[in-house]
PDB file of N, CA and C in Angstrom:
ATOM      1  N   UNK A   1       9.060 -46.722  -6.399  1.00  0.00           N
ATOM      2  CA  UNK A   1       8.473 -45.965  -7.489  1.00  0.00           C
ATOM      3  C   UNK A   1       8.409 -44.483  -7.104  1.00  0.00           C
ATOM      4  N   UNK A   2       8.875 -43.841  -8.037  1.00  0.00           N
ATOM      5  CA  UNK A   2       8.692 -42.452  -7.841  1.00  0.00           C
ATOM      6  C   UNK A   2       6.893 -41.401  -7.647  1.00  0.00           C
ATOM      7  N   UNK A   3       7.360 -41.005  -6.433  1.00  0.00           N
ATOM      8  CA  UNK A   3       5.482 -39.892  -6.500  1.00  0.00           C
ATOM      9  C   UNK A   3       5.313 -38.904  -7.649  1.00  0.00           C
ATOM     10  N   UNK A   4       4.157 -38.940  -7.204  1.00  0.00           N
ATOM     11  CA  UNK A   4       3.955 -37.686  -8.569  1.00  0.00           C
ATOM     12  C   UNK A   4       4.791 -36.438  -8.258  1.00  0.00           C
ATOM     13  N   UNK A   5       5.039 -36.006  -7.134  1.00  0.00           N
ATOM     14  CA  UNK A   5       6.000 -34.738  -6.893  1.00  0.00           C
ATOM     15  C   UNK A   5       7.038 -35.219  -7.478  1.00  0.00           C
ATOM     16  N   UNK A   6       8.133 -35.691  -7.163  1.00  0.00           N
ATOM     17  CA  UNK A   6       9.421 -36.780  -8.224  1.00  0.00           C
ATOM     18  C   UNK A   6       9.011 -37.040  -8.987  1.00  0.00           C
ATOM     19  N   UNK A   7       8.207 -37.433  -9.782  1.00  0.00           N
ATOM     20  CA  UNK A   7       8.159 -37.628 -11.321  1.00  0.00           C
ATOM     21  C   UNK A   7       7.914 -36.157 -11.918  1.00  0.00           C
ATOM     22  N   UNK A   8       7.318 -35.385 -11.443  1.00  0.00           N
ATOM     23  CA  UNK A   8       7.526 -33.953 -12.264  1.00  0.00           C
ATOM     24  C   UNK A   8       9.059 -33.396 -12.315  1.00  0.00           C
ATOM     25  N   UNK A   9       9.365 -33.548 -10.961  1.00  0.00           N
ATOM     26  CA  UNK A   9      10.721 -32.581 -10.736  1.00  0.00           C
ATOM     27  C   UNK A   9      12.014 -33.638 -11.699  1.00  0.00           C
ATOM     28  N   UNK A  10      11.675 -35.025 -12.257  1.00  0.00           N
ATOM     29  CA  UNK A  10      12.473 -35.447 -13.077  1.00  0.00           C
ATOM     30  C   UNK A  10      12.449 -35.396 -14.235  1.00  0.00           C
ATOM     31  N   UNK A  11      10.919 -35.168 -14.788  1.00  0.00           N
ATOM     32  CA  UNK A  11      10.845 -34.743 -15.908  1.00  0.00           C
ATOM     33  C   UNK A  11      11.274 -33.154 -16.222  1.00  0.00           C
ATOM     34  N   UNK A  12      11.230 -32.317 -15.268  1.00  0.00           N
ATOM     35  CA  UNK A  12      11.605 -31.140 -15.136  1.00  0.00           C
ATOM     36  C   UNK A  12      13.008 -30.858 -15.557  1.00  0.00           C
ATOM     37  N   UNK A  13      14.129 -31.854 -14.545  1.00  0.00           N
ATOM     38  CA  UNK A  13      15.306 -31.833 -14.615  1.00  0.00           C
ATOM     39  C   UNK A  13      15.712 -32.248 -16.238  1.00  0.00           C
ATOM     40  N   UNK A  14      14.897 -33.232 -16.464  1.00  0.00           N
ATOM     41  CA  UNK A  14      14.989 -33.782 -18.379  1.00  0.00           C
ATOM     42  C   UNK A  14      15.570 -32.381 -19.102  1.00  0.00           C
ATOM     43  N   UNK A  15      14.596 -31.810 -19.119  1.00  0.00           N
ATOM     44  CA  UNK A  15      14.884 -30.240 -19.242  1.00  0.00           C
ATOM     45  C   UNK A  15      16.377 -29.740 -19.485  1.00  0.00           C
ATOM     46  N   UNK A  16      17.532 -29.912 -20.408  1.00  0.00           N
ATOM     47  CA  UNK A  16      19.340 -29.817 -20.254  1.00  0.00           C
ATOM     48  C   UNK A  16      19.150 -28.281 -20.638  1.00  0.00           C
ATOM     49  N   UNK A  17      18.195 -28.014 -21.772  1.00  0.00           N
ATOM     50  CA  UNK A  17      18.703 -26.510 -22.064  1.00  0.00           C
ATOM     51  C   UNK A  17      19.641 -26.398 -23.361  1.00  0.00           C
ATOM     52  N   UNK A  18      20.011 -28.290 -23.702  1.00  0.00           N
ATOM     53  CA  UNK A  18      21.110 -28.431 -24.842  1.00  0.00           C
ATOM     54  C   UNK A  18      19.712 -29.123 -26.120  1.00  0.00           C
ATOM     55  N   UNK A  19      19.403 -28.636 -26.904  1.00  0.00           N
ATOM     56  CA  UNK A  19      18.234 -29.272 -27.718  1.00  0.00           C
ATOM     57  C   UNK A  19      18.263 -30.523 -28.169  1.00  0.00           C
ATOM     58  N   UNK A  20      19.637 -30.723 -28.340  1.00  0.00           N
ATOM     59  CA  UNK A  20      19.994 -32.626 -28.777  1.00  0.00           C
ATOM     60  C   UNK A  20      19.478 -33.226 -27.622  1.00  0.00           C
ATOM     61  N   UNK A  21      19.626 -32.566 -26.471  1.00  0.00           N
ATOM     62  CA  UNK A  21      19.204 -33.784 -25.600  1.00  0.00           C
ATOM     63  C   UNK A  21      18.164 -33.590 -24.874  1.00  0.00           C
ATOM     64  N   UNK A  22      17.251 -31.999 -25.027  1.00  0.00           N
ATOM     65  CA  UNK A  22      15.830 -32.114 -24.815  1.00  0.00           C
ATOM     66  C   UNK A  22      14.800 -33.011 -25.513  1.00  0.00           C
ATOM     67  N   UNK A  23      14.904 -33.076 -27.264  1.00  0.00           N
ATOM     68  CA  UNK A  23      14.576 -33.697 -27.432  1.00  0.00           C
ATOM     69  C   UNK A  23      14.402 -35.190 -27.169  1.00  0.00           C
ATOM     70  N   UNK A  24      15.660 -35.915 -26.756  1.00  0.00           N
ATOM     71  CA  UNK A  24      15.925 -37.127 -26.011  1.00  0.00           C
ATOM     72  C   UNK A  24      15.031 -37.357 -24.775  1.00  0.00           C
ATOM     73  N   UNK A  25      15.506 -36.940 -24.101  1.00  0.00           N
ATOM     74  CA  UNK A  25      15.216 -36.841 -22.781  1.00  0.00           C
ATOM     75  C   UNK A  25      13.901 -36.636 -22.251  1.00  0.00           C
ATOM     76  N   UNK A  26      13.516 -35.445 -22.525  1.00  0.00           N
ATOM     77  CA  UNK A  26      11.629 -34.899 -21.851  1.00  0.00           C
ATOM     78  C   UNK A  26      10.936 -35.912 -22.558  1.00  0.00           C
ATOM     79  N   UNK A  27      10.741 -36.037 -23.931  1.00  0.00           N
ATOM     80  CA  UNK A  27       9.893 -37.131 -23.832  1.00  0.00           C
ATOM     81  C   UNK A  27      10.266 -38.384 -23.494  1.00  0.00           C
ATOM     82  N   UNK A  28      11.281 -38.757 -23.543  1.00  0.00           N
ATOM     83  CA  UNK A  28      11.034 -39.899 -22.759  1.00  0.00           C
ATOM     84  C   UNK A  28      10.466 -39.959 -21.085  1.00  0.00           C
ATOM     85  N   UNK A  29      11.230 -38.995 -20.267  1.00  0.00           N
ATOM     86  CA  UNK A  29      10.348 -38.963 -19.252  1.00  0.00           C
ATOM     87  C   UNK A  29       9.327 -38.815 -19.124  1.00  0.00           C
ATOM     88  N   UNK A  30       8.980 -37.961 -20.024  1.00  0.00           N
ATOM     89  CA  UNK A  30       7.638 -37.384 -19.741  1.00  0.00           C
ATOM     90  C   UNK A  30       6.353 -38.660 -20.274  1.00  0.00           C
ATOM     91  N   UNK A  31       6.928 -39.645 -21.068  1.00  0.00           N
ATOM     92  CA  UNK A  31       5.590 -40.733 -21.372  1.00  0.00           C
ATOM     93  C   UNK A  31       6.049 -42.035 -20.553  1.00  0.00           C
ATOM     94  N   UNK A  32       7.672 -42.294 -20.391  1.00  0.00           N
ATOM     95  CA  UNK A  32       7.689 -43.751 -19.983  1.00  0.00           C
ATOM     96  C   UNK A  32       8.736 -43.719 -18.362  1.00  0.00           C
ATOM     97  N   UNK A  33       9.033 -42.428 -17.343  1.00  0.00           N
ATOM     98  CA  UNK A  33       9.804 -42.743 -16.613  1.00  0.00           C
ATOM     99  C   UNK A  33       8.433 -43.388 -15.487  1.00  0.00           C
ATOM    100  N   UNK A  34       7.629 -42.868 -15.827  1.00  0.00           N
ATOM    101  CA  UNK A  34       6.492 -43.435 -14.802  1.00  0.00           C
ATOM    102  C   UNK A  34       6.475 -45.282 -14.963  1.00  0.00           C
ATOM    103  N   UNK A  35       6.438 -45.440 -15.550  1.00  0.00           N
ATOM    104  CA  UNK A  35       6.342 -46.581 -16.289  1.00  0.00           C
ATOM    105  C   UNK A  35       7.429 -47.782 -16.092  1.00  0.00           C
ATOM    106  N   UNK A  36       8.802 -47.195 -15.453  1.00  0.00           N
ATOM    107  CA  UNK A  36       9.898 -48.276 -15.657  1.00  0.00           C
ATOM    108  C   UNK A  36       9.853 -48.539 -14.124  1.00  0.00           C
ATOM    109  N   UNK A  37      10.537 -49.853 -13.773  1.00  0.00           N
ATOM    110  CA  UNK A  37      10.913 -50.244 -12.339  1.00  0.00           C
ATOM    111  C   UNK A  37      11.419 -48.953 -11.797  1.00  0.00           C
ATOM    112  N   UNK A  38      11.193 -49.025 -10.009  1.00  0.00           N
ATOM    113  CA  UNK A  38      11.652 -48.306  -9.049  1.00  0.00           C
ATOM    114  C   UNK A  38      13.186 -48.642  -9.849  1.00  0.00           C
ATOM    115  N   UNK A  39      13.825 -49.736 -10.004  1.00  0.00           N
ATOM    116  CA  UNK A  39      15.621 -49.416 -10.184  1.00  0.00           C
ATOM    117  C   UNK A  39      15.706 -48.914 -11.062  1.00  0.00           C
ATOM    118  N   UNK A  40      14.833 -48.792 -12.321  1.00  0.00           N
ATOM    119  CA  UNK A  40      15.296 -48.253 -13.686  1.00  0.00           C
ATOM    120  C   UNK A  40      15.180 -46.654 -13.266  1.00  0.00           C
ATOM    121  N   UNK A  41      14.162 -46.220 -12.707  1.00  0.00           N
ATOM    122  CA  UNK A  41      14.226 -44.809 -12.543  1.00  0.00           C
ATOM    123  C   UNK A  41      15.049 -44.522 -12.003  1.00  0.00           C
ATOM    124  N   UNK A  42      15.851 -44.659 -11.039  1.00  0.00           N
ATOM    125  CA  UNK A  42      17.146 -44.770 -10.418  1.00  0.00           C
ATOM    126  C   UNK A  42      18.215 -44.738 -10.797  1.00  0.00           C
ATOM    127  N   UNK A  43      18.362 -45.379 -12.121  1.00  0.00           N
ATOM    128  CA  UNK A  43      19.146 -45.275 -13.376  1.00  0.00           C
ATOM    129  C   UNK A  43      18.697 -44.047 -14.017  1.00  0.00           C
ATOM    130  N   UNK A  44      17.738 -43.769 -14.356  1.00  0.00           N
ATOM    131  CA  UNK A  44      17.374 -42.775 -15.124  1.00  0.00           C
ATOM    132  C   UNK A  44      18.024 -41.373 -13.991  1.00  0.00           C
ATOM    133  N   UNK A  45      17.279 -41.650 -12.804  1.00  0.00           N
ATOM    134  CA  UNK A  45      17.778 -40.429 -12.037  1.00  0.00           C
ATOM    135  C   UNK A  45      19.627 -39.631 -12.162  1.00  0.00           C
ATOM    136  N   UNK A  46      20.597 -41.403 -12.079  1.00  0.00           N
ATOM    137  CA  UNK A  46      21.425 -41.340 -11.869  1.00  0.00           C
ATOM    138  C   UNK A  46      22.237 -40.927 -13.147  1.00  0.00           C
ATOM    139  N   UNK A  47      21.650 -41.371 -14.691  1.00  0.00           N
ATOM    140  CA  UNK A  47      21.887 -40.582 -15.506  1.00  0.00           C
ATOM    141  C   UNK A  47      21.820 -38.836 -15.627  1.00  0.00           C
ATOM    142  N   UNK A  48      20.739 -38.390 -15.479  1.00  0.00           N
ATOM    143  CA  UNK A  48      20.469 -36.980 -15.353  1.00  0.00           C
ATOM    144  C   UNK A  48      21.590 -36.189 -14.163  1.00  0.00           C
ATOM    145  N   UNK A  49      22.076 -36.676 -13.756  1.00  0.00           N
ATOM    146  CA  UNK A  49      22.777 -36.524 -12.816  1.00  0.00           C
ATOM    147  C   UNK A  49      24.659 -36.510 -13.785  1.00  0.00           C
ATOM    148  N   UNK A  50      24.386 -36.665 -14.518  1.00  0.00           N
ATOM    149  CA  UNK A  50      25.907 -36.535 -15.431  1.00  0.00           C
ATOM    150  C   UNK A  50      25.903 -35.456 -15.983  1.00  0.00           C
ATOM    151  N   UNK A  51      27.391 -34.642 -16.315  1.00  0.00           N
ATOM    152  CA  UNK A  51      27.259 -33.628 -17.254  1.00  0.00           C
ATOM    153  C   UNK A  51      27.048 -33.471 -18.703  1.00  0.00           C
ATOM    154  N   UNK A  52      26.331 -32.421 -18.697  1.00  0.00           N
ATOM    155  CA  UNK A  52      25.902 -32.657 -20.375  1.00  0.00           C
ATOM    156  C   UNK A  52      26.645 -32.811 -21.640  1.00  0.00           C
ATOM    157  N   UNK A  53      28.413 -32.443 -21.290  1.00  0.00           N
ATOM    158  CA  UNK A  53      28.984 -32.583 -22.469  1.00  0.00           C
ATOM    159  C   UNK A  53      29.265 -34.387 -22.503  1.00  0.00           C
ATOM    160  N   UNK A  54      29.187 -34.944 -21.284  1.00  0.00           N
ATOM    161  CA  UNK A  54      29.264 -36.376 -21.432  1.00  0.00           C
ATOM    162  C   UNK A  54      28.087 -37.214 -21.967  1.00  0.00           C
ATOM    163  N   UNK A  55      26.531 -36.586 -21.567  1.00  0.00           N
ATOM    164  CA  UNK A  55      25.554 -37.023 -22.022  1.00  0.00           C
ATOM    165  C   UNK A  55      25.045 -36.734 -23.406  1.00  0.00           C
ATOM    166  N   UNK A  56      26.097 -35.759 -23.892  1.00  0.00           N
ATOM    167  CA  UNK A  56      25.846 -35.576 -25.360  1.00  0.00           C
ATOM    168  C   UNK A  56      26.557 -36.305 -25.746  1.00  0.00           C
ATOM    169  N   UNK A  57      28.239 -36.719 -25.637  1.00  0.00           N
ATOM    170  CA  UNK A  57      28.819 -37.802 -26.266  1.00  0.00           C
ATOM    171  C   UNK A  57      28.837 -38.629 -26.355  1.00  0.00           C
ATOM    172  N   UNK A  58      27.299 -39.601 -25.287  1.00  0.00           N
ATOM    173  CA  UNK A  58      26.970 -40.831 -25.073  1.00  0.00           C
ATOM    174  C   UNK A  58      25.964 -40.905 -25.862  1.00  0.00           C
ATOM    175  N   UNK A  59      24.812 -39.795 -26.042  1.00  0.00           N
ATOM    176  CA  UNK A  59      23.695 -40.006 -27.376  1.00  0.00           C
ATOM    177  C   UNK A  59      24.438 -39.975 -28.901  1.00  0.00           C
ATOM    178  N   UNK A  60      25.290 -39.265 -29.271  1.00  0.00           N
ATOM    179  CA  UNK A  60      25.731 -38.841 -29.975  1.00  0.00           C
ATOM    180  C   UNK A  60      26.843 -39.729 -30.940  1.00  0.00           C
ATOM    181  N   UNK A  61      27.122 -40.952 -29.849  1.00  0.00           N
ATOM    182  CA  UNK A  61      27.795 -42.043 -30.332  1.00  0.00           C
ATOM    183  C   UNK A  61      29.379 -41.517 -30.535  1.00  0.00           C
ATOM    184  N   UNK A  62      29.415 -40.575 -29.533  1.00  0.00           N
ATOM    185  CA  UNK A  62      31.035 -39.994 -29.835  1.00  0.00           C
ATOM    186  C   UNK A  62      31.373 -40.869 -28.900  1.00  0.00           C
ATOM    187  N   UNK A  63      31.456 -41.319 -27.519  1.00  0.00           N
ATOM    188  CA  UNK A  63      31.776 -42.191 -26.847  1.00  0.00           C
ATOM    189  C   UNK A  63      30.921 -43.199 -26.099  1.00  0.00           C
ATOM    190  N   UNK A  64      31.882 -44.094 -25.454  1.00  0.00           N
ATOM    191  CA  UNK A  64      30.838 -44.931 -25.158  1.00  0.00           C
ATOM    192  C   UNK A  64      30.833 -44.765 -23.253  1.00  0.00           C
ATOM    193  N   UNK A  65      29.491 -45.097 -23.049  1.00  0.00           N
ATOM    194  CA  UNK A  65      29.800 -44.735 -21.221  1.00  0.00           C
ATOM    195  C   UNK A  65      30.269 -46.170 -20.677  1.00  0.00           C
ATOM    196  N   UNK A  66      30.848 -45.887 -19.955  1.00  0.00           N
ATOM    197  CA  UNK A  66      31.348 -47.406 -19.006  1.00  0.00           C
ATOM    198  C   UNK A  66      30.654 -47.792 -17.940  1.00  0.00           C
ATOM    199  N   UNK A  67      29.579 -47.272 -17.921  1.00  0.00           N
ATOM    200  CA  UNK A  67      28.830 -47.464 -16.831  1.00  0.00           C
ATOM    201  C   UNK A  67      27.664 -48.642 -17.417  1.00  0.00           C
ATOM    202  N   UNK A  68      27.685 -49.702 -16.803  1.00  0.00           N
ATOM    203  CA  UNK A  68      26.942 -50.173 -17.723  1.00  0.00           C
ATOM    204  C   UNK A  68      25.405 -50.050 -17.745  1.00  0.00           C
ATOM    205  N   UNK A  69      25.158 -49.846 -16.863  1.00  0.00           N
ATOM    206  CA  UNK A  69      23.821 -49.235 -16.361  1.00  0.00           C
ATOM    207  C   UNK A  69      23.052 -48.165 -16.755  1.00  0.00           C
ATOM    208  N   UNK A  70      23.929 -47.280 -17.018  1.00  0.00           N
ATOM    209  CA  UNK A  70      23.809 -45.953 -17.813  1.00  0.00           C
ATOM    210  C   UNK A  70      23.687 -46.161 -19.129  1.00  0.00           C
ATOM    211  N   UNK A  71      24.757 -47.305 -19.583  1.00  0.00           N
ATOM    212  CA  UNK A  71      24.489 -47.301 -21.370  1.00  0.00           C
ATOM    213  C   UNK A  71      23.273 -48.454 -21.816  1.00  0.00           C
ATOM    214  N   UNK A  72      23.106 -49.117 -21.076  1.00  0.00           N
ATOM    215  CA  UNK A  72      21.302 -49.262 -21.131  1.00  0.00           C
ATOM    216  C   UNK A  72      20.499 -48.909 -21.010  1.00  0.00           C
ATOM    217  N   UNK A  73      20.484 -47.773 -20.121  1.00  0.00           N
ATOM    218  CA  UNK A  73      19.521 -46.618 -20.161  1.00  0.00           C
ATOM    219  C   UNK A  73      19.348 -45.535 -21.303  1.00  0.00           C
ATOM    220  N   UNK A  74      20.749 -45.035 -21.514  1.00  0.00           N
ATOM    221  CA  UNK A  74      20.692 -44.490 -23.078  1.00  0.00           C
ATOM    222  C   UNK A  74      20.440 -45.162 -24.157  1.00  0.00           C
ATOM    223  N   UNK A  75      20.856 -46.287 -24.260  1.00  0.00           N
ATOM    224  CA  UNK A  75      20.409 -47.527 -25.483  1.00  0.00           C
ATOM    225  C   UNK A  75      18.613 -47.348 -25.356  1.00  0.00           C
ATOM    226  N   UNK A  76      17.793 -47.881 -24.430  1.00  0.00           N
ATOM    227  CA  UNK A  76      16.658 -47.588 -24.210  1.00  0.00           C
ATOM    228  C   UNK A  76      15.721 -46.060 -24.671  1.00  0.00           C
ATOM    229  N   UNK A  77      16.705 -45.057 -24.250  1.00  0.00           N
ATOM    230  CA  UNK A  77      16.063 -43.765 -24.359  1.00  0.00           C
ATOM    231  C   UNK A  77      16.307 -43.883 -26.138  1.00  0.00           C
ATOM    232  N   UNK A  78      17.687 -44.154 -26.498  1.00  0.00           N
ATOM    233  CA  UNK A  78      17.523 -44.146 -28.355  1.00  0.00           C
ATOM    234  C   UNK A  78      16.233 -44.495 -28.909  1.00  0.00           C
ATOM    235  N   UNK A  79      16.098 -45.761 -28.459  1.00  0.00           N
ATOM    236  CA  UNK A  79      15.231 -46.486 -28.848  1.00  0.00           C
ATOM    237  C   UNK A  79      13.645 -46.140 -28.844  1.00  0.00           C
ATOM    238  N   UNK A  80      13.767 -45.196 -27.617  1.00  0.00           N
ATOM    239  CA  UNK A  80      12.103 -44.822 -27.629  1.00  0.00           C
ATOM    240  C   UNK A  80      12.463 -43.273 -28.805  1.00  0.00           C
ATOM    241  N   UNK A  81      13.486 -43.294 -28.682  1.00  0.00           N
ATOM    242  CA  UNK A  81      13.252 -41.371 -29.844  1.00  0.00           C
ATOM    243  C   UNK A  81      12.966 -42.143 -31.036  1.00  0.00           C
ATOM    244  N   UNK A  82      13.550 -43.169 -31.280  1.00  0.00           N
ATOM    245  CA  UNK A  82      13.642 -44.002 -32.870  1.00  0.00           C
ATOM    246  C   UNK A  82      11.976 -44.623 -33.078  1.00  0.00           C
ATOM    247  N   UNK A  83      11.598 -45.334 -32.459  1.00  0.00           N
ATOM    248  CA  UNK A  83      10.670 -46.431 -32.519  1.00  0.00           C
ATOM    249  C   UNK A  83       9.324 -45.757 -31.756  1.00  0.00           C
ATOM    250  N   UNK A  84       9.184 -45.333 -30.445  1.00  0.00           N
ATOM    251  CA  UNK A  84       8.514 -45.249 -29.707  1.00  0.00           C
ATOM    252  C   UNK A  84       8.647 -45.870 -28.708  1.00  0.00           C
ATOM    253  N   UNK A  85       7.450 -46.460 -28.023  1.00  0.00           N
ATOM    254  CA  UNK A  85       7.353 -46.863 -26.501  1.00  0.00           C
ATOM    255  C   UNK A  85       8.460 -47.811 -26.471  1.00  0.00           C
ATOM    256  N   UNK A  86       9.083 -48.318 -25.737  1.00  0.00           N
ATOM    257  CA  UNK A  86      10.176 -49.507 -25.517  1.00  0.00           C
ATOM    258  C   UNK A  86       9.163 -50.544 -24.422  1.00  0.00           C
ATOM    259  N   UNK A  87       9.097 -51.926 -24.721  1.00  0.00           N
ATOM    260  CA  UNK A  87       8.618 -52.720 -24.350  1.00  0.00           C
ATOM    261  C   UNK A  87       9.341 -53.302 -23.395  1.00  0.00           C
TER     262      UNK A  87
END
């Protein structure tokens, strides 16, 4: 599980600077990365870690990621912008 120092500096990184995917992104970290398994954040980490013209074409439904790990993590993040909390 991530410390509170790592959970800021990931919600921080959430932060793209591209607004399609601030909105995405900060809040979801910012209410539920605390919240998911040590591996899911890991996923989450390892997402943020992609470039943004790819992480826009993966929210954006222009392509699909092959990672499969990653596109459950974005499936998830949809889901909390759409619905709220993800269970």
């Amino acid at each position: 599980m991530l410390n509170a120092t790592e959970l800021k500096r990931q919600i921080w990184h959430s932060r793209r600077g591209m607004l399609e995917l601030d909105v995405l992104l900060e809040p979801f970290a910012r209410h539920e990365l605390a919240n998911l398994e040590a591996d899911q954040q890991l996923v989450y980490i390892r997402l943020l870690a992609q470039q943004d013209p790819d992480l826009f074409a993966w929210f954006m439904g222009q392509e699909i990621c092959d990672d499969k790990e990653l596109a459950d993590m974005i499936e998830r993040i949809q889901q909390y912008a759409t619905t709220g909390p993800v269970s």
